[in-house]
Protein backbone atom coordinates (compact mmCIF):
# COMPACT_ATOMS: atom_id res chain seq x y z
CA UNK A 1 -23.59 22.05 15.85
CA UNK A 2 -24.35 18.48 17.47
CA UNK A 3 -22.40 16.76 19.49
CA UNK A 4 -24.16 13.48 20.19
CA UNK A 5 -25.13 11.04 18.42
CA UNK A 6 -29.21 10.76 17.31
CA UNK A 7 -31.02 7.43 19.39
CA UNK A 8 -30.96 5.59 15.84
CA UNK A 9 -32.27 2.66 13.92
CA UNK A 10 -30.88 1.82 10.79
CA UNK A 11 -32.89 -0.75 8.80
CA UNK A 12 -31.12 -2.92 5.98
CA UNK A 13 -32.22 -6.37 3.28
CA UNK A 14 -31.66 -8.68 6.57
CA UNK A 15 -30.83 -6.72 9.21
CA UNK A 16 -32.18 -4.09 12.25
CA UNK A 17 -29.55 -1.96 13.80
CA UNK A 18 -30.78 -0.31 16.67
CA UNK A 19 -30.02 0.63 20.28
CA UNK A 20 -29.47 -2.30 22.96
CA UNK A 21 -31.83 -2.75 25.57
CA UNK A 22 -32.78 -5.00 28.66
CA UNK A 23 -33.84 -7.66 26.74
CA UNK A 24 -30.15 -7.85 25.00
CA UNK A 25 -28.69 -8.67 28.24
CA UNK A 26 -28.27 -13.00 27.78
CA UNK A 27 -27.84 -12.83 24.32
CA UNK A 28 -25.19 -10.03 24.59
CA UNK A 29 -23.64 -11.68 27.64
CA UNK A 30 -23.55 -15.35 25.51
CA UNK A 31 -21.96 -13.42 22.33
CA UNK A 32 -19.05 -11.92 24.40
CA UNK A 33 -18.18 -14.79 26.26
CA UNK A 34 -17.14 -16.50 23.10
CA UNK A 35 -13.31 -17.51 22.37
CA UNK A 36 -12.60 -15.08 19.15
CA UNK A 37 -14.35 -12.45 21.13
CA UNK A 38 -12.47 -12.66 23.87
CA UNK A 39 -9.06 -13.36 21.87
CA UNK A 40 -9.40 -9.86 20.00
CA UNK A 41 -11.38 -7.64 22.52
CA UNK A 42 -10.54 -6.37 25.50
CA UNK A 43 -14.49 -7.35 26.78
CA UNK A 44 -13.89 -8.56 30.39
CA UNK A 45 -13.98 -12.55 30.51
CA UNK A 46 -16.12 -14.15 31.85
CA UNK A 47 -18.79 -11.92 30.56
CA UNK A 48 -21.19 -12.31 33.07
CA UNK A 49 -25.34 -11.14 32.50
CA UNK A 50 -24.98 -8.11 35.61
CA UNK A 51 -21.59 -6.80 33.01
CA UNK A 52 -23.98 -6.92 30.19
CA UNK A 53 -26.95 -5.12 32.03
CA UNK A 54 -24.21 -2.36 33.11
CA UNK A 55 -22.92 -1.84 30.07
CA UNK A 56 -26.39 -1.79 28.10
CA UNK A 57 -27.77 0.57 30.99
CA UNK A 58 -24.67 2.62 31.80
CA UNK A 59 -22.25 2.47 29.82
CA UNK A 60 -23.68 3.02 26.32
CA UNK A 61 -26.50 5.29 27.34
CA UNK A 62 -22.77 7.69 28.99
CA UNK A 63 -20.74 7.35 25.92
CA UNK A 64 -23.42 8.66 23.58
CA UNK A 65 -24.71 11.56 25.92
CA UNK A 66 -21.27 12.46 26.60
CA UNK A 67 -20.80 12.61 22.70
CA UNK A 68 -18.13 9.65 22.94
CA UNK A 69 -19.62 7.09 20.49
CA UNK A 70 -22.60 5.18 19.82
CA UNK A 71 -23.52 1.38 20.77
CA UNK A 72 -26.05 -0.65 18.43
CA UNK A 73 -27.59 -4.09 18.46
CA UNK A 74 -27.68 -5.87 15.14
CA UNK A 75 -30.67 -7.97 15.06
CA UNK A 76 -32.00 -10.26 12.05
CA UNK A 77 -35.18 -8.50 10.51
CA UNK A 78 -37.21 -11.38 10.72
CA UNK A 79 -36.41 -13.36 13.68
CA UNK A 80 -35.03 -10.09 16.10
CA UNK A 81 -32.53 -12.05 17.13
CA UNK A 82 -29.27 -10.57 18.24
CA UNK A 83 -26.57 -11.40 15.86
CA UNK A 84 -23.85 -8.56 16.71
CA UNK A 85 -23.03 -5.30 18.25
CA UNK A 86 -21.86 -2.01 16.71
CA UNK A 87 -19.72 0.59 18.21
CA UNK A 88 -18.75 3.70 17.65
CA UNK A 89 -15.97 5.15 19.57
CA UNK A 90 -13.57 8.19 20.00
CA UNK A 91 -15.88 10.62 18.33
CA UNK A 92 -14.24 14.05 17.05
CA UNK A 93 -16.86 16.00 16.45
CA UNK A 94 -14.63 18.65 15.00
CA UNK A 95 -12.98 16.84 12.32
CA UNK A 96 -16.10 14.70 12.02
CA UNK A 97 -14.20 11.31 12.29
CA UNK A 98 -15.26 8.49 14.52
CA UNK A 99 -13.88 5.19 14.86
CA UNK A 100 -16.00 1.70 13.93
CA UNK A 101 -15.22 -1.55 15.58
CA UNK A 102 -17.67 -4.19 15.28
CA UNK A 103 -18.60 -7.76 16.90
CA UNK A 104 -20.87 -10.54 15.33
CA UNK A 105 -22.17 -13.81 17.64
CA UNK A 106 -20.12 -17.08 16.51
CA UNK A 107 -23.23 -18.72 15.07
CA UNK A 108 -23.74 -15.52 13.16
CA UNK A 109 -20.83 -15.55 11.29
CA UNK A 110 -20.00 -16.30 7.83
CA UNK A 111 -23.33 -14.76 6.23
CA UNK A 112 -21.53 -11.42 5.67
CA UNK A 113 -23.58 -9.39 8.69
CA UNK A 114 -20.64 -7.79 9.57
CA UNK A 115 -19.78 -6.04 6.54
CA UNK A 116 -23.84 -5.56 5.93
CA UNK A 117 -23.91 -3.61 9.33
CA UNK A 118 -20.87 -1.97 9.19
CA UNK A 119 -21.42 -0.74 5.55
CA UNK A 120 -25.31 0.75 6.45
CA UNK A 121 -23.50 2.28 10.16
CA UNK A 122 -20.86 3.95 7.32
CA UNK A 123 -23.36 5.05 4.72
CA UNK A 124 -25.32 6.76 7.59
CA UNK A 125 -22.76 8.27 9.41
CA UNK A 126 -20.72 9.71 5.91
CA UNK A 127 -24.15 10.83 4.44
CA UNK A 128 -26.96 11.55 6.77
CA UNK A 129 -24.48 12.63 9.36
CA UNK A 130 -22.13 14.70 7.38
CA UNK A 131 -18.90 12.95 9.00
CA UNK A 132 -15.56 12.82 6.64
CA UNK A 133 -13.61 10.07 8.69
CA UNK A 134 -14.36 6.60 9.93
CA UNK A 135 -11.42 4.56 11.58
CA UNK A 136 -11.14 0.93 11.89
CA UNK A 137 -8.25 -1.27 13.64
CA UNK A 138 -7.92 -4.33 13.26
CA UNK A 139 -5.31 -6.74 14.87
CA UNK A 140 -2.63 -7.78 12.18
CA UNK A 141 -3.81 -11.04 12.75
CA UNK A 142 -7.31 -10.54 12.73
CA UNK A 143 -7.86 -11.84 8.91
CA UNK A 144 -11.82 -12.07 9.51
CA UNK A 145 -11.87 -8.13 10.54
CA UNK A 146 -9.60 -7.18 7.92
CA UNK A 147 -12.12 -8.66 5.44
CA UNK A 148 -15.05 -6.72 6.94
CA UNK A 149 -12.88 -3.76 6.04
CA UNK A 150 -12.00 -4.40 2.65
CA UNK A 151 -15.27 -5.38 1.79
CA UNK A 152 -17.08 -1.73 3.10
CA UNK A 153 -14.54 -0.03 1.11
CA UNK A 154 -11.97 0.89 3.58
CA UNK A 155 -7.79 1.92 2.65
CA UNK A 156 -5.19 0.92 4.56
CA UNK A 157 -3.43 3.59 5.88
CA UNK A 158 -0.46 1.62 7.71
CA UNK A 159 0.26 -0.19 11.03
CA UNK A 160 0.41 1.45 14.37
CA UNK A 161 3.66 -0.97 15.94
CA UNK A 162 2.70 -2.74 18.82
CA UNK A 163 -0.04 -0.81 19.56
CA UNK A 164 -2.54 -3.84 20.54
CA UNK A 165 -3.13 -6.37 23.12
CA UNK A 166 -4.60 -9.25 22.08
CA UNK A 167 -5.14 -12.45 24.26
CA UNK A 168 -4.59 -16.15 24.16
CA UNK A 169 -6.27 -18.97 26.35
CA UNK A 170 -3.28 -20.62 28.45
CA UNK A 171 -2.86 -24.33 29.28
CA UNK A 172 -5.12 -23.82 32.80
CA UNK A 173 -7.97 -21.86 30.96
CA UNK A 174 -6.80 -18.40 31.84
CA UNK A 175 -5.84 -15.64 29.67
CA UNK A 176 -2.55 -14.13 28.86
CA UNK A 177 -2.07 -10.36 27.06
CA UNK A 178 0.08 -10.78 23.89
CA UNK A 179 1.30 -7.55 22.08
CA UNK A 180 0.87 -6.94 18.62
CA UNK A 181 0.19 -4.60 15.38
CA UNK A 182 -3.17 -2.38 14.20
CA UNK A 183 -3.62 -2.19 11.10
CA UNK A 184 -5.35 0.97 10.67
CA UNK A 185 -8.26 2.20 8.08
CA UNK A 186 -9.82 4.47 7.37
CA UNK A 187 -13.20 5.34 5.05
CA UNK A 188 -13.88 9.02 3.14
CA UNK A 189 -17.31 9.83 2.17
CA UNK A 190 -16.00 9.09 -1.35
CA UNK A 191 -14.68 5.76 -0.94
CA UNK A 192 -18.51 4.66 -0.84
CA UNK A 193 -18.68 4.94 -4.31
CA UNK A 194 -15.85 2.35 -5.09
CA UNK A 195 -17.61 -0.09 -2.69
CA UNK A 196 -18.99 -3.15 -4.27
CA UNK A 197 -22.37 -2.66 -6.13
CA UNK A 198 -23.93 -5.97 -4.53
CA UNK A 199 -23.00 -4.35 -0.56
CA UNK A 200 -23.38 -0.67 -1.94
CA UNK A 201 -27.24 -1.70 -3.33
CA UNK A 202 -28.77 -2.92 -0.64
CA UNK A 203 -29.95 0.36 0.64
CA UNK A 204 -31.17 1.30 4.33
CA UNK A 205 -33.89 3.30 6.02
CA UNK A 206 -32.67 5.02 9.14
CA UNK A 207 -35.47 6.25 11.57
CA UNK A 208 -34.19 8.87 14.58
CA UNK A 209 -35.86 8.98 17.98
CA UNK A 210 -35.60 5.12 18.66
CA UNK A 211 -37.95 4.53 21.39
């Protein structure tokens, strides 16, 4: 049985998901130096250009060889333009459960590429790759992630207490840890079929052996 994740692109209407590169590096390092990103993810800040090239060359490449996770650019179809990132992470290849976090560049936002990437990552991982789980957490206060969520077709399972660190810019332009809630979710192979039919439609082409 596998244990690592395929070198993947998924293809959807608008979008190219596919695995970062080189050329990902000022685009990636711009998109994770931005204030929501930095309030809700642990991504080092500043996110400097040499942190992006290490994580697109090391780290990403480790996690999926190791069997971790998987890392993904999401990039607009027609102008390749990086719009997003998304991860898989804590991979059980056992119980065939993964969790799915996902990130999407401030002037990307509001034209529902989150929940278009997240939705073709979930129909490929629940169908082509026979899993049975997919996690999300999102911060309690994270309204915009909980959204993404409920829109794929995700249930809420409950709230792990205290179990995140989020972080808020101080007076002096530092930033401080604050503690706070996950909401955890979770999406079954058959929760696809509640999903709505304008997401659920839109189809994808996956191709393996990304070069």
């Amino acid at each position: 049985m596998t244990s690592t994740f395929p070198n993947i692109s998924i293809s959807t209407e608008r979008l190219v998901l596919r695995p970062l590169d080189e050329d990902d590096v000022p685009a990636l390092a711009a998109m994770m130096n931005d204030e929501q990103v930095a309030a809700w993810t642990d991504v080092p800040q500043p996110f400097t250009e040499d942190g992006a090239r290490t994580w697109i060359t090391g780290y990403a490449p480790a996690e999926r060889e190791a069997g971790r996770g998987l890392g993904l650019a999401v990039t607009e179809f027609l102008t390749q333009r990086l719009v997003g990132v998304v991860q898989l992470g804590r991979t059980d290849w056992h119980v065939r459960s993964t969790e799915l976090s996902y990130i999407i560049a401030p002037w990307a936002r509001g034209e529902g590429y989150a929940s278009e990437a997240a939705l073709a990552t979930a129909q490929w991982l629940l169908r082509d790759q026979r899993f049975e789980r997919i996690e999300v957490r999102t911060a309690a206060d994270n309204a915009a992630s909980q959204q993404v969520a409920q829109k794929i077709g995700c249930i809420s399972e409950g709230v792990l207490r205290n179990a995140c660190i989020a972080h808020v810019r101080d007076d002096d332009g530092t930033w401080s840890d604050v503690r706070t809630d996950f909401i955890v979710w979770s999406l079954l192979p058959e929760d696809l079929e509640g999903v709505d039919a304008e997401l659920a439609d839109t189809g994808f082409t996956s191709y393996g052996d990304w070069n």
